[in-house]
C-alpha atoms as a PDB file:
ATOM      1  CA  UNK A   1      86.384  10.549 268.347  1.00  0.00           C
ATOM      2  CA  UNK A   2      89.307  12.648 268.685  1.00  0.00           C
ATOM      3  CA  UNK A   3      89.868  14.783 271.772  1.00  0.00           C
ATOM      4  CA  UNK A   4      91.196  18.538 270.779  1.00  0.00           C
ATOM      5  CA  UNK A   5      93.995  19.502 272.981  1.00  0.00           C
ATOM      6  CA  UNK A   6      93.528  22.703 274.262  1.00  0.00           C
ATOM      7  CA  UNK A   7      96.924  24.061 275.672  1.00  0.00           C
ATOM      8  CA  UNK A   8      98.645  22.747 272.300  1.00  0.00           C
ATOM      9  CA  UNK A   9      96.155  24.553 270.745  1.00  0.00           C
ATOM     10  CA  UNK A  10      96.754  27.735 272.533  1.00  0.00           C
ATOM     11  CA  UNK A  11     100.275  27.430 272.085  1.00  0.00           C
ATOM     12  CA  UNK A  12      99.729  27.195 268.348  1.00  0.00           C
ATOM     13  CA  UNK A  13      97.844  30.878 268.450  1.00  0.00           C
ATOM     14  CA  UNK A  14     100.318  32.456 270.073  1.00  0.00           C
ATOM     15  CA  UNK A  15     103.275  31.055 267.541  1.00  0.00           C
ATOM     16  CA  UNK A  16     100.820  32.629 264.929  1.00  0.00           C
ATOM     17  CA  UNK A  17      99.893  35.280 265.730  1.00  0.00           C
ATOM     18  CA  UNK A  18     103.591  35.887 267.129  1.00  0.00           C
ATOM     19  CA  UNK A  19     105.400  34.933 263.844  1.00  0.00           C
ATOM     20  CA  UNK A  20     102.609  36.625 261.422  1.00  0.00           C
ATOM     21  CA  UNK A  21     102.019  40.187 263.535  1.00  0.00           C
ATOM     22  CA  UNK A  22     104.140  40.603 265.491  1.00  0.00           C
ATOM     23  CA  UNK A  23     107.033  38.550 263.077  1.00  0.00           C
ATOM     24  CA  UNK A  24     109.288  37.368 266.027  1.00  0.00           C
ATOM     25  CA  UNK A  25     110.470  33.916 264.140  1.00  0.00           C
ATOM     26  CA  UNK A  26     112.231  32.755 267.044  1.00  0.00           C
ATOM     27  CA  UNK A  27     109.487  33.251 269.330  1.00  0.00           C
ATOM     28  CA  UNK A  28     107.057  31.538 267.110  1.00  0.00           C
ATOM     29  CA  UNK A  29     108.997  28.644 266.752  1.00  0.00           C
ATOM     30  CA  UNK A  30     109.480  27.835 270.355  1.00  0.00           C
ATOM     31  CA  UNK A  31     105.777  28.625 270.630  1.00  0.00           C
ATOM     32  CA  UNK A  32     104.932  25.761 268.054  1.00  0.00           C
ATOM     33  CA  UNK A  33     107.369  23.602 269.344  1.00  0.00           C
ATOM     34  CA  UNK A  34     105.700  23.617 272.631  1.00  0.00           C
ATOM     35  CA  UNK A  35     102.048  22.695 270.883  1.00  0.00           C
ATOM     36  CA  UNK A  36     103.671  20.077 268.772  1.00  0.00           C
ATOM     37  CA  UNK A  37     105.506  18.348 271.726  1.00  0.00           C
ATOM     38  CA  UNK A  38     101.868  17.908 273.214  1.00  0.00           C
ATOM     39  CA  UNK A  39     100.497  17.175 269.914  1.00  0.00           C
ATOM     40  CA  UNK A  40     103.139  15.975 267.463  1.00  0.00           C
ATOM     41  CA  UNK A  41     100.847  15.477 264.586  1.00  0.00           C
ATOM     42  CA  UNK A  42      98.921  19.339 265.249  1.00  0.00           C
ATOM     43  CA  UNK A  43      98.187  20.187 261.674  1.00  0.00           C
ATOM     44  CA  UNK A  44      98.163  24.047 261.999  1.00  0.00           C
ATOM     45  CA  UNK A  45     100.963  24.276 264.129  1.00  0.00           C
ATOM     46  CA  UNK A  46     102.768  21.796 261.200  1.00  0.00           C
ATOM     47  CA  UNK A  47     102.272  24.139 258.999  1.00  0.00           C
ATOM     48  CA  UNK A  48     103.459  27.217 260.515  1.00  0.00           C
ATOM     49  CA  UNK A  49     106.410  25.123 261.307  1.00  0.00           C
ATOM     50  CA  UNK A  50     107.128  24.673 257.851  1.00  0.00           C
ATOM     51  CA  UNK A  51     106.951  28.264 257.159  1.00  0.00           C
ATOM     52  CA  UNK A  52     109.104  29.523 259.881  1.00  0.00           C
ATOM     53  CA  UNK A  53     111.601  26.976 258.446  1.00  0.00           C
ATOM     54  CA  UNK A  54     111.609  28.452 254.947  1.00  0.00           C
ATOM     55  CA  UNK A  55     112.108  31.644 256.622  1.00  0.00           C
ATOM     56  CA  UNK A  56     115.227  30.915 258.570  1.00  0.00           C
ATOM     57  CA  UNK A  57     116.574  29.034 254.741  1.00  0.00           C
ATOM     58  CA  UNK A  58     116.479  25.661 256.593  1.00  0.00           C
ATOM     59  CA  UNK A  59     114.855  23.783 254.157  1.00  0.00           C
ATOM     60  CA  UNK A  60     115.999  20.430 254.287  1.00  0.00           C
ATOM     61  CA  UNK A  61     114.262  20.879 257.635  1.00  0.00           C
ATOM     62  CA  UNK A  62     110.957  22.578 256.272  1.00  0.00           C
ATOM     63  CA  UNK A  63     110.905  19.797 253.287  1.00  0.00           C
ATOM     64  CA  UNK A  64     110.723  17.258 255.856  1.00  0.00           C
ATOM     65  CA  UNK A  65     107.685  18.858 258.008  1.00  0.00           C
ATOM     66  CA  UNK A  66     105.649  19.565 254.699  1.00  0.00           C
ATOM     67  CA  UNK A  67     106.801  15.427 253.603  1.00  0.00           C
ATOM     68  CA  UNK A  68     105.129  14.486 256.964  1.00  0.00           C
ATOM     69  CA  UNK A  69     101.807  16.097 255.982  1.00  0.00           C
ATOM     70  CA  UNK A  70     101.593  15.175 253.026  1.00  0.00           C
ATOM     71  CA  UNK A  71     102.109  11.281 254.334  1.00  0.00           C
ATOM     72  CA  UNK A  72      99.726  12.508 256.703  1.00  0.00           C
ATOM     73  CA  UNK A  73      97.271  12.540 253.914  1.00  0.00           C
ATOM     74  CA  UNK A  74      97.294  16.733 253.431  1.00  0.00           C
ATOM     75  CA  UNK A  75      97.657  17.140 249.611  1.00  0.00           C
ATOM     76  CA  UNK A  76      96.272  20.541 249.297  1.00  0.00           C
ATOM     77  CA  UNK A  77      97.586  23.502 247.479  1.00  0.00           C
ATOM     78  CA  UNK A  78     100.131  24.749 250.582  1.00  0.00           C
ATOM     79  CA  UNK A  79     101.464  21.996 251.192  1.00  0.00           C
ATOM     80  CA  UNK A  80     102.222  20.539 247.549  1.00  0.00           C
ATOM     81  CA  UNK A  81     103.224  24.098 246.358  1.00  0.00           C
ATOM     82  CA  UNK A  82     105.303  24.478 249.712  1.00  0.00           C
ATOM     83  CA  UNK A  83     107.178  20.703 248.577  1.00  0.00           C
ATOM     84  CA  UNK A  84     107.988  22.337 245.450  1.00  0.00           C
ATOM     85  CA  UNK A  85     109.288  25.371 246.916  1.00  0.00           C
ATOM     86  CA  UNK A  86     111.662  23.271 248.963  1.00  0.00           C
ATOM     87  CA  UNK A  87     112.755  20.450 246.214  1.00  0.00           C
ATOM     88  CA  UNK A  88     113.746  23.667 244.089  1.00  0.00           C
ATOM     89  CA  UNK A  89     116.161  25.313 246.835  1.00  0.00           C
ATOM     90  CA  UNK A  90     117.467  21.935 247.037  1.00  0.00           C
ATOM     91  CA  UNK A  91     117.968  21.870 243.021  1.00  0.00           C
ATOM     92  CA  UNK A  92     115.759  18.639 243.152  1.00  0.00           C
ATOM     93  CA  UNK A  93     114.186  19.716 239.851  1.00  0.00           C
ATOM     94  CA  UNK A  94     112.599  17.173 238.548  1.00  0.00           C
ATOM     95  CA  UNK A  95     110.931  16.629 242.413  1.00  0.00           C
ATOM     96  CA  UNK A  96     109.793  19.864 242.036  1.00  0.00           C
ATOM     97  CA  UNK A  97     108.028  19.527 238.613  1.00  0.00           C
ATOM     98  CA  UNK A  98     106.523  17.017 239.857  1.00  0.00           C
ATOM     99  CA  UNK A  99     104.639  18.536 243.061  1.00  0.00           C
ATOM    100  CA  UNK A 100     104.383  21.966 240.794  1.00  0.00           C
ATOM    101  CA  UNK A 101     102.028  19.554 238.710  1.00  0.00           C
ATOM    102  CA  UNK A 102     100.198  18.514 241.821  1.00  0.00           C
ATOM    103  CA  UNK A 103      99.874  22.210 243.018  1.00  0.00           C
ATOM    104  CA  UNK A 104      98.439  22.763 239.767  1.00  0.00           C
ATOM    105  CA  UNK A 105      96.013  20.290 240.311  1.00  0.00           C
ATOM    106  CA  UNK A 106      94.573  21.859 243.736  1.00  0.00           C
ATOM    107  CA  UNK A 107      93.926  25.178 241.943  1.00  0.00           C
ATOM    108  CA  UNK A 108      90.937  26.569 240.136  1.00  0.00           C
ATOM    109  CA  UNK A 109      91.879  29.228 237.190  1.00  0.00           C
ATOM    110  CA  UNK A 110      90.253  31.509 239.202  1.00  0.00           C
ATOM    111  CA  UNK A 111      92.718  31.515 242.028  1.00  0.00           C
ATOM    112  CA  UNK A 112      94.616  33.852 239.544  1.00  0.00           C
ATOM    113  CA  UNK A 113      97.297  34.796 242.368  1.00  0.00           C
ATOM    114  CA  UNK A 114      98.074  31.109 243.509  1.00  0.00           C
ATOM    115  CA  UNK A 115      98.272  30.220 240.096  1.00  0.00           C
ATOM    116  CA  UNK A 116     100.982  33.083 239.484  1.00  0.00           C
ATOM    117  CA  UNK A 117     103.345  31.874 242.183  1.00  0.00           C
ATOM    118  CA  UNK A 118     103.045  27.797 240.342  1.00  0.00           C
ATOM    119  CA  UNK A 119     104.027  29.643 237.309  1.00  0.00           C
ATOM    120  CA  UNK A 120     106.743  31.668 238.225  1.00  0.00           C
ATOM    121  CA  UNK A 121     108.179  28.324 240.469  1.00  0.00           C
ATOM    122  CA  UNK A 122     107.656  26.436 237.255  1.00  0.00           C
ATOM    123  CA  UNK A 123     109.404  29.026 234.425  1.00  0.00           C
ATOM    124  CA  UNK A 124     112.079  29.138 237.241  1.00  0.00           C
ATOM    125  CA  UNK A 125     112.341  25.800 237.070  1.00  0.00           C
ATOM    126  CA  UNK A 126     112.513  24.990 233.589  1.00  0.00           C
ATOM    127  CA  UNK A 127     114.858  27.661 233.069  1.00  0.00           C
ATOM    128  CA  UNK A 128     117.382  25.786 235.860  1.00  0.00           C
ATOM    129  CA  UNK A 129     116.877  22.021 233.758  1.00  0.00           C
ATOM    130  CA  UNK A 130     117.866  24.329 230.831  1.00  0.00           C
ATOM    131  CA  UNK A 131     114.810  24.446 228.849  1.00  0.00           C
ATOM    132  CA  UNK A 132     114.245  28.054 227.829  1.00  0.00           C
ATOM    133  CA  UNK A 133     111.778  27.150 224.856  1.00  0.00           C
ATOM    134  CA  UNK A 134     109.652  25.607 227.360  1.00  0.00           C
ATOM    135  CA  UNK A 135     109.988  28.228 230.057  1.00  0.00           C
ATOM    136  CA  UNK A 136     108.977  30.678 227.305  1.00  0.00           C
ATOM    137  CA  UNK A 137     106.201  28.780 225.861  1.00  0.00           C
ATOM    138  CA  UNK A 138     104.595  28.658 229.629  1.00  0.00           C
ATOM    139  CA  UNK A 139     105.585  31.720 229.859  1.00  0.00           C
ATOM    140  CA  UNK A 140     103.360  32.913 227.242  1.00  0.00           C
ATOM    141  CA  UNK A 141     100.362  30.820 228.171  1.00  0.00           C
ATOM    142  CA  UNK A 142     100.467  32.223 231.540  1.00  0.00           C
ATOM    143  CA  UNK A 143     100.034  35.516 230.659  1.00  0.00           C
ATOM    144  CA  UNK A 144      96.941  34.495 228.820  1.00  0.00           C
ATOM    145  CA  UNK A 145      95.331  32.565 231.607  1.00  0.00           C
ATOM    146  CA  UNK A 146      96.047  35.085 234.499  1.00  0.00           C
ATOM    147  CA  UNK A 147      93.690  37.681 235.614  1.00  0.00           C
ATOM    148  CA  UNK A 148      95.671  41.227 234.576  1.00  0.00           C
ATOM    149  CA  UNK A 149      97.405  42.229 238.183  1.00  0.00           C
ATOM    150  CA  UNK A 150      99.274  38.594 237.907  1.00  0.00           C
ATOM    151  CA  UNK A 151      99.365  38.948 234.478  1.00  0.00           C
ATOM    152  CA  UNK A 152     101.541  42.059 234.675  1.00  0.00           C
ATOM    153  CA  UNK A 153     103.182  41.054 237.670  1.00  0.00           C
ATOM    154  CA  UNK A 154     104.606  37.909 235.460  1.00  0.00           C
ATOM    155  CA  UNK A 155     105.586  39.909 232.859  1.00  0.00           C
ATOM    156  CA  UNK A 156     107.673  42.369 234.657  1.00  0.00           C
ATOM    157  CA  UNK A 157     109.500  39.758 236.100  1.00  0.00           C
ATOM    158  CA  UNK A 158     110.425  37.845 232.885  1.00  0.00           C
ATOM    159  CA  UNK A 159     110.136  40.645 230.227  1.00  0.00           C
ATOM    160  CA  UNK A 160     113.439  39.138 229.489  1.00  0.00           C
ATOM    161  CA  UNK A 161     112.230  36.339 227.782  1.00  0.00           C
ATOM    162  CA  UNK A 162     110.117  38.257 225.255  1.00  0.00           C
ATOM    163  CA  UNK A 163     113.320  38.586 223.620  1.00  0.00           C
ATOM    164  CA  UNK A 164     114.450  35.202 223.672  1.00  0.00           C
ATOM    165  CA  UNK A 165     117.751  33.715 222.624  1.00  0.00           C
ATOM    166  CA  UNK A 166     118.980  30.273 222.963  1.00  0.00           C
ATOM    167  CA  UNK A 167     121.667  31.201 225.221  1.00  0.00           C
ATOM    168  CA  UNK A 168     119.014  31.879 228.051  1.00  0.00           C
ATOM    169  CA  UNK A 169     119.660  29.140 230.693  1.00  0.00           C
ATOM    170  CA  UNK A 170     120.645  28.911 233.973  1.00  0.00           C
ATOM    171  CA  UNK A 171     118.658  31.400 236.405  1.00  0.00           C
ATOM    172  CA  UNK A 172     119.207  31.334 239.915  1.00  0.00           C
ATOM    173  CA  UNK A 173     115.908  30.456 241.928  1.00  0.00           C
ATOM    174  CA  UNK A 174     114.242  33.436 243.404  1.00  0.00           C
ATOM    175  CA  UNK A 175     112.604  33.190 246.871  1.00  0.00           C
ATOM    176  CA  UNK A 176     109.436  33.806 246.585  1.00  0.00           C
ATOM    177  CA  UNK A 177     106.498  33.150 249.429  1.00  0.00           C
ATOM    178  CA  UNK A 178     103.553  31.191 248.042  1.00  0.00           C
END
């Protein structure tokens, strides 16, 4: 049987509510870092620590809190999607295929907006490992399976490769939240 913490707990609702209201990402974190020093392996407050990580750009550091959960036995859509995020800014490519794949996996075609973000990671992606056919052929699917907000949305932001060339390559990653 395992005994909640309450303090750590309460700590983890103030760094939440503090870093997603009232967005103080400094007070947040020493917030969570209180409810994690009583209960290192608090899920929620994990998580948040993850995302204040990614948005301070200390990544290496965020990569390893979302690597703990998912050793922790978390493989669910945040945390895989949040791996791939992180293995991208590191230009870890192939590491991030790889958990974009098991992001995909976590998501119902339904979830038209989470599915969105995996494909805009994923044309990013292949567009870095220089593979603009592929990028474009995703690209293309995507636009079929998306509901027509995301579907838009997608377009807009790579209109560019409806008039592909060979030459495109190269793209910087854009930070995007999941």
């Amino acid at each position: 049987m395992r005994v909640i913490n309450f303090l750590a707990e309460k700590y983890y609702k103030i760094a939440y509510d503090t870093f997603f209201y009232i967005e103080d990402n400094l007070k947040a974190q020493k917030y969570v870092s209180r409810a994690l020093t009583l209960e290192p392996k608090h899920q929620k407050a994990l998580r948040l620590k993850g995302n204040i990580l990614i948005m301070q750009d200390k990544i290496a550091s965020s990569l390893e809190v979302w690597q703990k959960l998912y050793e922790m036995g978390n493989d669910d859509f945040e945390v895989t999607s949040k791996m791939a995020y992180c293995y991208a800014q590191k230009g870890e490519y192939k590491k991030a295929l790889e958990f974009c794949e098991k992001s995909a996996m976590q998501v119902g075609l339904a979830e038209s907006e989470k599915m969105c973000s995996l494909y805009r990671l994923k044309i990013d992606l292949l567009l870095d490992t220089k593979k603009p056919k592929s990028a474009y052929k995703l690209f293309k699917n995507a636009l079929k399976m998306l509901a027509s907000d995301e579907a838009y949305e997608l377009k807009s932001s790579y209109s560019f490769l409806n008039f592909y060339t060979p030459n495109v390559t190269n793209l910087k990653n854009v930070k995007r939240a999941f």
